[in-house]
Protein backbone atom coordinates (compact mmCIF):
# COMPACT_ATOMS: atom_id res chain seq x y z
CA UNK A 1 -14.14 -11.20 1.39
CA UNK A 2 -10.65 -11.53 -0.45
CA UNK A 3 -8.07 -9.48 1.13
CA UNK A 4 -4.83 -9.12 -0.99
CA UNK A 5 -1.17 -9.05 0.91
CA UNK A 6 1.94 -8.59 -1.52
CA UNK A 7 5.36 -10.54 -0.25
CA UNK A 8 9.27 -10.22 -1.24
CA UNK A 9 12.10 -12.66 -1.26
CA UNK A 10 14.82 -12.92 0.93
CA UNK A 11 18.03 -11.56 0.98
CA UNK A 12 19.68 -14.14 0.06
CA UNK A 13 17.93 -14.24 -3.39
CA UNK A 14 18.55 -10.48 -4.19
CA UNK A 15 20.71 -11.05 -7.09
CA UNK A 16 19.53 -14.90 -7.80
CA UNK A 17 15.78 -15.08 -8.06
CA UNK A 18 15.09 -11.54 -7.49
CA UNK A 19 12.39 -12.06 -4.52
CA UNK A 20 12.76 -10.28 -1.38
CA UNK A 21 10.30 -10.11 1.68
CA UNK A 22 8.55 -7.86 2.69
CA UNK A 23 9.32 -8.27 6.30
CA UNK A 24 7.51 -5.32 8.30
CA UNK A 25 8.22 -4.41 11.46
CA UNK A 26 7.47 -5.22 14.69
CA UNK A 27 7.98 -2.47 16.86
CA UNK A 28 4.71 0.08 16.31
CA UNK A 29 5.45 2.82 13.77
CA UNK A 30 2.77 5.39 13.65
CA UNK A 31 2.49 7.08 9.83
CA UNK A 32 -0.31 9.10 11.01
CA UNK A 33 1.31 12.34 11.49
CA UNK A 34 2.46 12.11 8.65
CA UNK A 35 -0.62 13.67 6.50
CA UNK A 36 1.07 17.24 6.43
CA UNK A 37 3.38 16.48 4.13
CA UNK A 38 3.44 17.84 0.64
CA UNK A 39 6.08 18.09 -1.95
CA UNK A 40 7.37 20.46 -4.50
CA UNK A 41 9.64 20.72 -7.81
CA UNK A 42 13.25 21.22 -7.12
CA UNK A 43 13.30 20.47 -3.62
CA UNK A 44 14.14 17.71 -1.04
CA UNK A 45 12.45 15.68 1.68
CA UNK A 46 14.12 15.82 4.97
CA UNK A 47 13.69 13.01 7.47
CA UNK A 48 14.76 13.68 10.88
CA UNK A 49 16.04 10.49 12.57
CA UNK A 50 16.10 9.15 16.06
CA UNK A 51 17.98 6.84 16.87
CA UNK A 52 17.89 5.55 21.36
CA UNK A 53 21.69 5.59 22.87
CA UNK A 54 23.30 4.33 25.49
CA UNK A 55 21.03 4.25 28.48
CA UNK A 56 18.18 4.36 27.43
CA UNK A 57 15.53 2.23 29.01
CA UNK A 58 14.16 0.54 25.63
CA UNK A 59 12.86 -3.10 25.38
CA UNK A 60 15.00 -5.67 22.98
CA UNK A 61 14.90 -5.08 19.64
CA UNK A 62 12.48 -6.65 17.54
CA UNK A 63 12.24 -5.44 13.69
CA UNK A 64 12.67 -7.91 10.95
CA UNK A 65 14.89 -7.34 8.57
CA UNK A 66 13.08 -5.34 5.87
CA UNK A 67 14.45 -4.84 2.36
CA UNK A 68 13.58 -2.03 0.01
CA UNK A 69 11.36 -3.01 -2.98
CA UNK A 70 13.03 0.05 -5.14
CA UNK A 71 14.85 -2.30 -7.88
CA UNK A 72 13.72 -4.48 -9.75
CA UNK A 73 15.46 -7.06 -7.71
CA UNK A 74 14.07 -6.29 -4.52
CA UNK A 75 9.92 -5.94 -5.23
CA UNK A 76 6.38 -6.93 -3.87
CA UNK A 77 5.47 -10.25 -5.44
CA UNK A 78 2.95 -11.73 -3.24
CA UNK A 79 -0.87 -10.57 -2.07
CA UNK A 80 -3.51 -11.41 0.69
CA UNK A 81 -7.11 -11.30 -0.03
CA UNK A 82 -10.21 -12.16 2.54
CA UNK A 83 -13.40 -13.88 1.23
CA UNK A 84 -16.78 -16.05 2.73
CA UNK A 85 -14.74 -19.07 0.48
CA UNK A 86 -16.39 -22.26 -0.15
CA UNK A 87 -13.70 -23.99 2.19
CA UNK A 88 -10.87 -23.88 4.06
CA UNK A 89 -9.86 -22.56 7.71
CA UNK A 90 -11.30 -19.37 9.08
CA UNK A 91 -9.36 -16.22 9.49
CA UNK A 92 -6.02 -18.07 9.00
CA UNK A 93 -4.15 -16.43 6.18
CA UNK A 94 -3.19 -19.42 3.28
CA UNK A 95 -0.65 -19.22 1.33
CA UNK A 96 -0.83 -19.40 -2.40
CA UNK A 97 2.07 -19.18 -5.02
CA UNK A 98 -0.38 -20.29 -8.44
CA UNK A 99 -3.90 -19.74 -9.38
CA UNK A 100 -3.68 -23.62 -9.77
CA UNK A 101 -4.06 -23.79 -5.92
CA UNK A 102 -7.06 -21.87 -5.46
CA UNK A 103 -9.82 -24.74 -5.79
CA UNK A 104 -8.33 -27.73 -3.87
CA UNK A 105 -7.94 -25.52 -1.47
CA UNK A 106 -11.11 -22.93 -0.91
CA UNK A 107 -13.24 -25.15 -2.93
CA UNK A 108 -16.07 -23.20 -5.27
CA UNK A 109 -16.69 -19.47 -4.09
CA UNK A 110 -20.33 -19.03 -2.56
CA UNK A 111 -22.74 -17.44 -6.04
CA UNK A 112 -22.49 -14.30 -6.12
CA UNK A 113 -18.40 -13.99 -4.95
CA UNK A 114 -15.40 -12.57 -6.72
CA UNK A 115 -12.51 -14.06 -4.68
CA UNK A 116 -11.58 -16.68 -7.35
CA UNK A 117 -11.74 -13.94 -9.95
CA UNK A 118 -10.07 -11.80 -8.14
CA UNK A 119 -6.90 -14.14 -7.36
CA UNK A 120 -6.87 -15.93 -10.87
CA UNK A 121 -6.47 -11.80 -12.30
CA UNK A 122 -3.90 -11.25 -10.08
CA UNK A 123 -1.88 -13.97 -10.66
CA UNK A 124 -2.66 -13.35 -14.61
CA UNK A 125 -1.53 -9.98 -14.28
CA UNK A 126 1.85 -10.43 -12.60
CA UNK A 127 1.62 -11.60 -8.95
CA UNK A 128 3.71 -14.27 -7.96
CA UNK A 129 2.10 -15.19 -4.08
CA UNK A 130 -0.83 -14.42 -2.56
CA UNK A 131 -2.47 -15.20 1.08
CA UNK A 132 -6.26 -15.72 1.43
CA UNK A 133 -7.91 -15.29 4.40
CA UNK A 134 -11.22 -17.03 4.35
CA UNK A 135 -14.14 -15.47 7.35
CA UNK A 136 -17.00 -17.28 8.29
CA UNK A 137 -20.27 -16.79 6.39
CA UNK A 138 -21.87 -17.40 9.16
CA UNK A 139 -21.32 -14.53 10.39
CA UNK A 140 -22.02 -12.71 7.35
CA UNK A 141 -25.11 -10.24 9.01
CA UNK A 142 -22.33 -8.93 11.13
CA UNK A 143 -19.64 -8.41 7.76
CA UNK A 144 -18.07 -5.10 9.45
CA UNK A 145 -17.05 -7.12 12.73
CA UNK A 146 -16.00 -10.34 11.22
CA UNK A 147 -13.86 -8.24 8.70
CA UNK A 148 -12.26 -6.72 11.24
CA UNK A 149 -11.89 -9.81 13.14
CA UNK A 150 -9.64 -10.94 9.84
CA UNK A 151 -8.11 -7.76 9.49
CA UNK A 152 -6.77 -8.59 13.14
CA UNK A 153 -5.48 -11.41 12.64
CA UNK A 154 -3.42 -10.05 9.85
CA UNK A 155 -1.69 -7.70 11.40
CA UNK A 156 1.29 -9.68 12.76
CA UNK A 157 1.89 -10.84 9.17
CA UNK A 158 5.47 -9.58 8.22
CA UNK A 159 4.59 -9.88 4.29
CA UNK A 160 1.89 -7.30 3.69
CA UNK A 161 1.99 -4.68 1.37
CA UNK A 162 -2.01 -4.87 -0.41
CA UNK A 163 -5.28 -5.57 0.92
CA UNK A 164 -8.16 -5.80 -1.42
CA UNK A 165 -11.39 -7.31 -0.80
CA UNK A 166 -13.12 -8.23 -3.34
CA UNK A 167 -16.58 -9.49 -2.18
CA UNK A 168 -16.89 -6.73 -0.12
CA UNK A 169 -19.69 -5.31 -2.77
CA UNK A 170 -21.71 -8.68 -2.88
CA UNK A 171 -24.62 -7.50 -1.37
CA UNK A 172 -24.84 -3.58 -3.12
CA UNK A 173 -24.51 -6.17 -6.56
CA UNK A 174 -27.51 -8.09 -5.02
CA UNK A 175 -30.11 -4.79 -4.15
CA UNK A 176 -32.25 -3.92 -7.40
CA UNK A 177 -31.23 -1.48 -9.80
CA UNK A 178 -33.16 1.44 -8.20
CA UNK A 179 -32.47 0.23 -5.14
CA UNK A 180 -28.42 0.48 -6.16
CA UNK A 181 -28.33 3.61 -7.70
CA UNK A 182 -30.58 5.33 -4.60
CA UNK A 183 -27.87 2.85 -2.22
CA UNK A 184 -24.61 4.39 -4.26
CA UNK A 185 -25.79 8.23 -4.10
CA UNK A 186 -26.03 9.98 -0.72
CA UNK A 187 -28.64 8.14 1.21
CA UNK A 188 -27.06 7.61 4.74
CA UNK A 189 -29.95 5.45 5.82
CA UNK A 190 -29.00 2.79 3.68
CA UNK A 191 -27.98 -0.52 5.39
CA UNK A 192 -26.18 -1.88 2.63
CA UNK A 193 -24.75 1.03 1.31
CA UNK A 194 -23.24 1.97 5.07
CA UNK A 195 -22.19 -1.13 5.34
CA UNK A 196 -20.06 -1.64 2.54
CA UNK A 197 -18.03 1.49 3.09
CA UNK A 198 -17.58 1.15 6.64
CA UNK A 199 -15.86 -2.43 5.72
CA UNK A 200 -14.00 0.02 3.18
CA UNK A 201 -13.10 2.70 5.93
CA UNK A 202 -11.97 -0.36 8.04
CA UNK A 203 -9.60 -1.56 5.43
CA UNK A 204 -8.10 2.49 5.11
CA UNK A 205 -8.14 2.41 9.13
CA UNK A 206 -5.91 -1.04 9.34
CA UNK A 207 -3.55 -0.32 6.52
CA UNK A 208 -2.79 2.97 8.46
CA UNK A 209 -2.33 1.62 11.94
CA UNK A 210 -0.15 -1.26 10.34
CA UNK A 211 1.84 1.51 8.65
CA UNK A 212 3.50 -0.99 5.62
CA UNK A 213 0.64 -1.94 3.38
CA UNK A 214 -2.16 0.15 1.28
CA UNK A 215 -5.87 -1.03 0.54
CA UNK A 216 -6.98 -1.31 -3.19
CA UNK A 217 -10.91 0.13 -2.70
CA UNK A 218 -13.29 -1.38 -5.03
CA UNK A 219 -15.79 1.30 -6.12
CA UNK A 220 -19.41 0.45 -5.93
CA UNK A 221 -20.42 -1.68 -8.63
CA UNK A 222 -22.93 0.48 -11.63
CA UNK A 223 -21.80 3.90 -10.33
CA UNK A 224 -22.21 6.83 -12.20
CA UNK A 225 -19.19 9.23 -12.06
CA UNK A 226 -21.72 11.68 -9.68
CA UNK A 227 -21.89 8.21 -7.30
CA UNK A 228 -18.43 7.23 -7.40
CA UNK A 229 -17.39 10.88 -6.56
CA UNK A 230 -20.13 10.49 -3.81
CA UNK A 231 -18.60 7.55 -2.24
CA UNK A 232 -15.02 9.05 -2.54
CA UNK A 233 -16.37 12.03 0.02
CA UNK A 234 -16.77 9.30 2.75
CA UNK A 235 -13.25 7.65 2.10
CA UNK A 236 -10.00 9.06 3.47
CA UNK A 237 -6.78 7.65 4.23
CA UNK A 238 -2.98 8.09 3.27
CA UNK A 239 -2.75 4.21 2.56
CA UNK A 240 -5.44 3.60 0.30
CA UNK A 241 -6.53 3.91 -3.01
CA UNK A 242 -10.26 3.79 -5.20
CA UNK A 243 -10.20 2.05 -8.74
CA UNK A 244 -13.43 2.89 -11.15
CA UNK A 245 -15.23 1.64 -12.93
CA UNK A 246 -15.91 -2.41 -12.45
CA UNK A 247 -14.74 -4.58 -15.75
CA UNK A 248 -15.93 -7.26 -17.72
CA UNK A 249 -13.50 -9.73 -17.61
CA UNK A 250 -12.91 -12.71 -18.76
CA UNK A 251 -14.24 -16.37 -16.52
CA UNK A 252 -11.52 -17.94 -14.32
CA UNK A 253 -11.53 -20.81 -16.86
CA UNK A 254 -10.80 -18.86 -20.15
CA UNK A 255 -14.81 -19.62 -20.92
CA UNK A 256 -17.86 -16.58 -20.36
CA UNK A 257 -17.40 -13.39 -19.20
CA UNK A 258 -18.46 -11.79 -16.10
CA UNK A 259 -18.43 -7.89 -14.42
CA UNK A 260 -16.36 -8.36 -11.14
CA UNK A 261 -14.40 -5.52 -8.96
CA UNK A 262 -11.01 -4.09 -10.30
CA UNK A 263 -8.77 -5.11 -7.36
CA UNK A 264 -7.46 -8.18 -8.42
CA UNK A 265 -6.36 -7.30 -11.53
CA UNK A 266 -4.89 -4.04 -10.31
CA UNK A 267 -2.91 -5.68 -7.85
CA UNK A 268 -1.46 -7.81 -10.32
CA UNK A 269 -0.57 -4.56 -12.02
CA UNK A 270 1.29 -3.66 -8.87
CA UNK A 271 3.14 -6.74 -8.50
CA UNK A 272 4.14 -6.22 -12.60
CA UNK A 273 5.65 -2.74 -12.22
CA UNK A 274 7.22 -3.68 -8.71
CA UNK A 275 9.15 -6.35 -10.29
CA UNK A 276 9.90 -4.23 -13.50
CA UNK A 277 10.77 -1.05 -12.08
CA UNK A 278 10.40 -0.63 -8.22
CA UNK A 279 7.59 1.20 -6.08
CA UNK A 280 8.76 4.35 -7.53
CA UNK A 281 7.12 4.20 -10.51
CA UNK A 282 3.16 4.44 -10.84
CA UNK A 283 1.63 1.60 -11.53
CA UNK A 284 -0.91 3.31 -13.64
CA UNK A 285 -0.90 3.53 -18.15
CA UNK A 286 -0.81 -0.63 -18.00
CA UNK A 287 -2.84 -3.11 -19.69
CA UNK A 288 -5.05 -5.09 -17.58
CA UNK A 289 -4.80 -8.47 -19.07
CA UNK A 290 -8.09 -11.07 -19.14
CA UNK A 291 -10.61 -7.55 -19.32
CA UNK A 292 -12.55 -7.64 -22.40
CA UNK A 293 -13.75 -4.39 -21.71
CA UNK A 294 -15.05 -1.92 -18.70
CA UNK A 295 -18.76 -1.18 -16.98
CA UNK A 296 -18.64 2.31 -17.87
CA UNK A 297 -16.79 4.16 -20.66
CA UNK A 298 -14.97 7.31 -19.71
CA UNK A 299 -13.98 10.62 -22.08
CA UNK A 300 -10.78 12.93 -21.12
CA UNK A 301 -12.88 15.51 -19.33
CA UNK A 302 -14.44 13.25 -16.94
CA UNK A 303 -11.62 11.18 -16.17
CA UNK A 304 -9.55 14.69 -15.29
CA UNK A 305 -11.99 15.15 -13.46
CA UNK A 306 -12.25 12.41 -11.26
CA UNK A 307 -8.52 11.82 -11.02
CA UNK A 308 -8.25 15.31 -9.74
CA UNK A 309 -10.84 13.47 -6.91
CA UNK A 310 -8.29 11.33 -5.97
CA UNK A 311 -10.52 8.37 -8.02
CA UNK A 312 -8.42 6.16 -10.34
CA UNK A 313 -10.29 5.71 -13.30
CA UNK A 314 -9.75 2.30 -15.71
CA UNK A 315 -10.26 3.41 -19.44
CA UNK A 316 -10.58 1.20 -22.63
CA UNK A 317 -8.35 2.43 -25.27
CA UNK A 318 -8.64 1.57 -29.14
CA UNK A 319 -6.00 -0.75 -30.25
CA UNK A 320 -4.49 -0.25 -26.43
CA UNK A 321 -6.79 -2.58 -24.38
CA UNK A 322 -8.03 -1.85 -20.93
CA UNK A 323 -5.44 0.47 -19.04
CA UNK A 324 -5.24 0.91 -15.30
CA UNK A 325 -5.13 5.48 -15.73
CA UNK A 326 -4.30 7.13 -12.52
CA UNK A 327 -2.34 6.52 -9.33
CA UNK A 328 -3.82 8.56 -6.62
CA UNK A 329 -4.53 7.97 -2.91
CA UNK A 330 -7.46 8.53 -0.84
CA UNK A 331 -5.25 10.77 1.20
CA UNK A 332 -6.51 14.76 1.98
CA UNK A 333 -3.47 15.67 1.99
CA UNK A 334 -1.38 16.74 -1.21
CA UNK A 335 2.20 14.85 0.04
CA UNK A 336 0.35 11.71 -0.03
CA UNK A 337 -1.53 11.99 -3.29
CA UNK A 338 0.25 9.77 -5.71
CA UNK A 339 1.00 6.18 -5.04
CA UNK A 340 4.24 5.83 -6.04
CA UNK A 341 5.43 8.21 -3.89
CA UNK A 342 3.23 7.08 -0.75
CA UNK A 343 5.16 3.57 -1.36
CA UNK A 344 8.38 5.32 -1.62
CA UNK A 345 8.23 6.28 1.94
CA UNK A 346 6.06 3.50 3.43
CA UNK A 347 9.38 1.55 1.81
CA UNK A 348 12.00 3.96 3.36
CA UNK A 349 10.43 3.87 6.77
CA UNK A 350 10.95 -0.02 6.50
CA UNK A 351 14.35 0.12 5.59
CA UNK A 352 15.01 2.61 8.48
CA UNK A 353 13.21 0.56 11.20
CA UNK A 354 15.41 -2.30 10.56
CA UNK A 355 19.07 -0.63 10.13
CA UNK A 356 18.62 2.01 12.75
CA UNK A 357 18.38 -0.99 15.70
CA UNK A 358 21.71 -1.10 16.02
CA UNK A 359 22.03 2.13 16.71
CA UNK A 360 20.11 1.28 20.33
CA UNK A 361 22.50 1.66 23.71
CA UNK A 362 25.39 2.77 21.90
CA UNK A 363 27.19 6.42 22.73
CA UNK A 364 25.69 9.01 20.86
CA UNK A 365 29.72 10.43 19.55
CA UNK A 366 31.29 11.18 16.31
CA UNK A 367 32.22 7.31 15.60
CA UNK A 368 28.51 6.50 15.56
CA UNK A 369 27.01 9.42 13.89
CA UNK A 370 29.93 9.01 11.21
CA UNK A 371 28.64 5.30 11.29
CA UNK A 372 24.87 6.09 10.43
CA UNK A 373 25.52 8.70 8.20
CA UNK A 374 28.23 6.25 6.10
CA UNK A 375 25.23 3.84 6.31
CA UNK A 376 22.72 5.88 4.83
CA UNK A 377 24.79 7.39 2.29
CA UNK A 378 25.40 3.94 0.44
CA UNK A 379 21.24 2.99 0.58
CA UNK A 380 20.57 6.19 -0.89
CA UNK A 381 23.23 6.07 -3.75
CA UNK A 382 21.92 2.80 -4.46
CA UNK A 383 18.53 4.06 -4.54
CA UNK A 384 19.37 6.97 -6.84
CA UNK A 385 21.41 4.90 -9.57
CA UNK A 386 17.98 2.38 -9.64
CA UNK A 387 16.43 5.89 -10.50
CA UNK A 388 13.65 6.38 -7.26
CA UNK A 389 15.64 9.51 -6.82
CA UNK A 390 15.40 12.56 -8.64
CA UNK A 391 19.02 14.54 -9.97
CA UNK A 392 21.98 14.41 -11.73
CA UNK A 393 24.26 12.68 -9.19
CA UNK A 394 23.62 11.41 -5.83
CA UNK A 395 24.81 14.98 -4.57
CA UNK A 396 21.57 16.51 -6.00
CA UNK A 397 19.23 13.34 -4.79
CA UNK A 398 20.07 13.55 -1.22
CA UNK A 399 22.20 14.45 1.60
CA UNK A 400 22.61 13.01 5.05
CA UNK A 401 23.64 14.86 7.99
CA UNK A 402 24.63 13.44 11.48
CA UNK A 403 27.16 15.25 13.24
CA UNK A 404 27.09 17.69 16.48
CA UNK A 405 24.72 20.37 14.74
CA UNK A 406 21.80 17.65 14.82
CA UNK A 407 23.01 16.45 17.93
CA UNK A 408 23.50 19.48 20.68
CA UNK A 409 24.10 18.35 24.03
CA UNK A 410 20.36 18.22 25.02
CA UNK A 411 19.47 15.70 22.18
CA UNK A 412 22.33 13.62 23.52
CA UNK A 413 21.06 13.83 27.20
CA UNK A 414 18.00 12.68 26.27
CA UNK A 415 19.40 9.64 24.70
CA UNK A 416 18.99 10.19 21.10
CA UNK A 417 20.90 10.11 17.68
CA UNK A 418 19.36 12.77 15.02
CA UNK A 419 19.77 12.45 11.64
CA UNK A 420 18.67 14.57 8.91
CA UNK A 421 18.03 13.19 5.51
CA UNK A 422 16.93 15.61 2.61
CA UNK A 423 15.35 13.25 -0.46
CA UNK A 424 14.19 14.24 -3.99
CA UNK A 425 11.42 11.84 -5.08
CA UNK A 426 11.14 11.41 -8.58
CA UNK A 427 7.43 12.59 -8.00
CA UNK A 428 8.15 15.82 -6.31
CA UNK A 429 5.44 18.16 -4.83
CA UNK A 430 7.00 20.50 -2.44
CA UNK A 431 9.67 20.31 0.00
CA UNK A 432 8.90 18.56 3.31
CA UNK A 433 10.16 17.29 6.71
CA UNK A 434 9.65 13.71 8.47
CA UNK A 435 10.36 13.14 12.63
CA UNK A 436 11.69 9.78 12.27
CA UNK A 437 12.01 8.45 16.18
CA UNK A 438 14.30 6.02 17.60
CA UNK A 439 14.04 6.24 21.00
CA UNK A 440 13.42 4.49 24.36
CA UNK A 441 10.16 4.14 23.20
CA UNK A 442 10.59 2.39 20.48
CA UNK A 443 10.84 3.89 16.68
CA UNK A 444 7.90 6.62 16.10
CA UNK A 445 7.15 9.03 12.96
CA UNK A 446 6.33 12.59 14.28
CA UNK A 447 4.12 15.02 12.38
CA UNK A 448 5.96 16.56 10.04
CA UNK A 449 6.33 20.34 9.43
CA UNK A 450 6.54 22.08 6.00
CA UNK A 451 9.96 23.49 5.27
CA UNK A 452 10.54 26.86 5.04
């Protein structure tokens, strides 16, 4: 399988080469309570956040230094993918910056594989790195455990932000026609059919444990809009999202044409708008580039449909090409249901994990809740003027508060800082709070709780 992981430069190049890493963080940050959120027109997002103070028992700091991929300056440029590759070493991510690299390195792709189509669309459609995990075909019988296997070995990576797979349909392409469309309805019993979207729920289930990257879900290749909608009822996860139909896109050489999953070139698409515009805007209405066309053709009323399903549909438009046309998650939850705005906070979380650490041990007083607050103030202008904040002046996009009324005398003897942030996304829902944690136990998002 081909598994693809999205980097940024360094900090150092903000201004030069415009690449920024994605860093991650090391200490565990759990985003699952985070599925009550919703959003609404005219409001704000409040964050609450912990910061540990002096005395607290916590372990040395860890995070990495993780930079906002907002501006166009600062964006995801590189991806992983995971494949049964012709060559190379086994569950060992390798680093690729050019489609030129591919071959010498993983040799020819087994028949039937779409990891070199996958990377050569990805770097045709805007990526700039990638990292491909190869797994062992020898273990193919037992795909769900040697996936997960990869997907372990992964998760210390600090420069994850996508993970596709794009062979993980190889063997629903290989059953017969009747035997696919009976696999792709709602026939439990199916072997291949199970097994192909438990790999898929495994991918949703390690992007949300990791907490920093999303999975780009292949749908299952021939489906009809009744199957693809079937498969969608047995995905769900705030970090993930399903692209329909497959494409016929052009061969890895320029020569022949071939149908292969959408997740290579719509992670391309990702790294294109992230280095255009910043996570906060959709990567959805762009031109997939190397598609001649797609498997299945799509009117208005079925693609509102579907979309309202939380299933991104790819459309072919006269005189328009091939267009990537919706940016929702797999998430059940309505604060989570658009992309852009899932990335938004997977990228605030990041930037809070790693500026909050200094906040550990020191007195929880005036001077350092004047301190965070000044802090936070200037990353959230400079997030509004790049335009991932909704208002006419930073007054309307946000506020910060840190002072004695988030901080009463029990919060303090505890050994906590609390701050409350109120955002407006430029994607906004409803109005909704976030339990950001700094504490002796490390840094933890709480479940939220709907504003009043």
């Amino acid at each position: 399988f081909g598994v693809l992981m999205p980097s940024m430069g360094k900090a150092g190049d903000l201004f030069g080469r415009k690449r920024v890493y994605l860093l991650g963080w090391a200490l565990s940050i759990a985003f699952s309570g985070l599925a009550a959120l919703s959003w609404s027109a005219g409001a704000l997002i409040t964050f609450r956040l912990l910061s540990a103070c002096a005395g607290a028992a916590t372990g040395p700091a860890s995070m990495a230094l993780i930079l906002s991929a907002f501006p166009p300056e600062e964006r995801v440029k590189a991806m992983g993918w995971w494949s049964f590759a012709g060559a190379g070493p086994v569950d060992e991510p390798v680093e690729l910056e050019r489609w030129a690299d591919f071959h010498p390195l993983f040799g020819a792709a087994p028949a039937g594989g779409y990891l070199a189509a996958a990377v050569s669309a990805f770097f045709r459609n805007g990526g700039e790195r990638c990292r491909v995990v190869r797994l062992d075909p020898a273990e193919e019988r037992g795909a769900v455990e040697t996936l997960r296997r990869a997907l372990h070995a992964i998760r210390p990576l600090e420069t994850v932000d996508l993970v596709c797979a794009p062979d993980l349909m190889r063997r629903v392409v290989a059953l017969p026609e009747e035997a696919r469309a009976r696999a792709v309805g709602a026939d439990e019993r199916d072997s291949v059919l199970c097994e192909a979207v438990e790999m898929q729920r495994a991918l949703l289930e390690h992007c949300d444990r990791a907490g920093d990257r999303m999975a780009l879900l292949d749908a299952l290749p021939g489906a009809s809009p009744t199957q693809v909608r079937a498969q969608r009822c047995k995905l769900a996860g705030n970090n993930g999202a399903l692209y329909y139909p497959w494409l016929l896109a052009e061969g890895t050489d320029g020569a022949g044409e071939a149908l292969v999953p959408p997740c290579g070139h719509v992670a391309g698409v990702y790294a294109r708008v992230d280095a255009l515009v910043g996570v906060h805007r959709a990567p959805a209405n762009e031109r997939l580039e190397g598609v001649l066309d797609v498997e299945t053709l799509l009117d208005d009323a079925t693609q509102a449909g579907l979309n309202a399903a939380g299933i991104n549909c790819i459309r072919a438009f006269p005189g328009r090409g091939v267009r990537v046309w919706g940016a929702r998650t797999l998430s059940t939850e309505p604060a989570w249901e658009h992309v852009n705005v899932r990335r938004v906070f997977l990228t605030l979380g990041r930037w809070v994990s790693a500026n909050l650490a200094a906040a550990s041990f020191e007195p929880s007083s005036p001077l350092l809740w004047a301190r965070i607050g000044r802090e936070l103030s200037a990353y959230l202008t400079g997030l509004f003027q790049r335009g991932a904040l909704r208002g006419g002046s930073p007054d309307e996009a946000f506020y910060v508060r840190c002072d004695a009324s988030t901080n009463p005398p029990e919060a303090r003897e505890a050994g906590v800082v609390v701050t409350e942030i109120g955002l407006a996304p430029v994607v906004p829902n409803e109005f909704i709070v976030v339990r950001i944690t700094h504490g002796p136990s490390g840094l933890d998002l709480a479940a939220p709780s709907p504003a009043a």
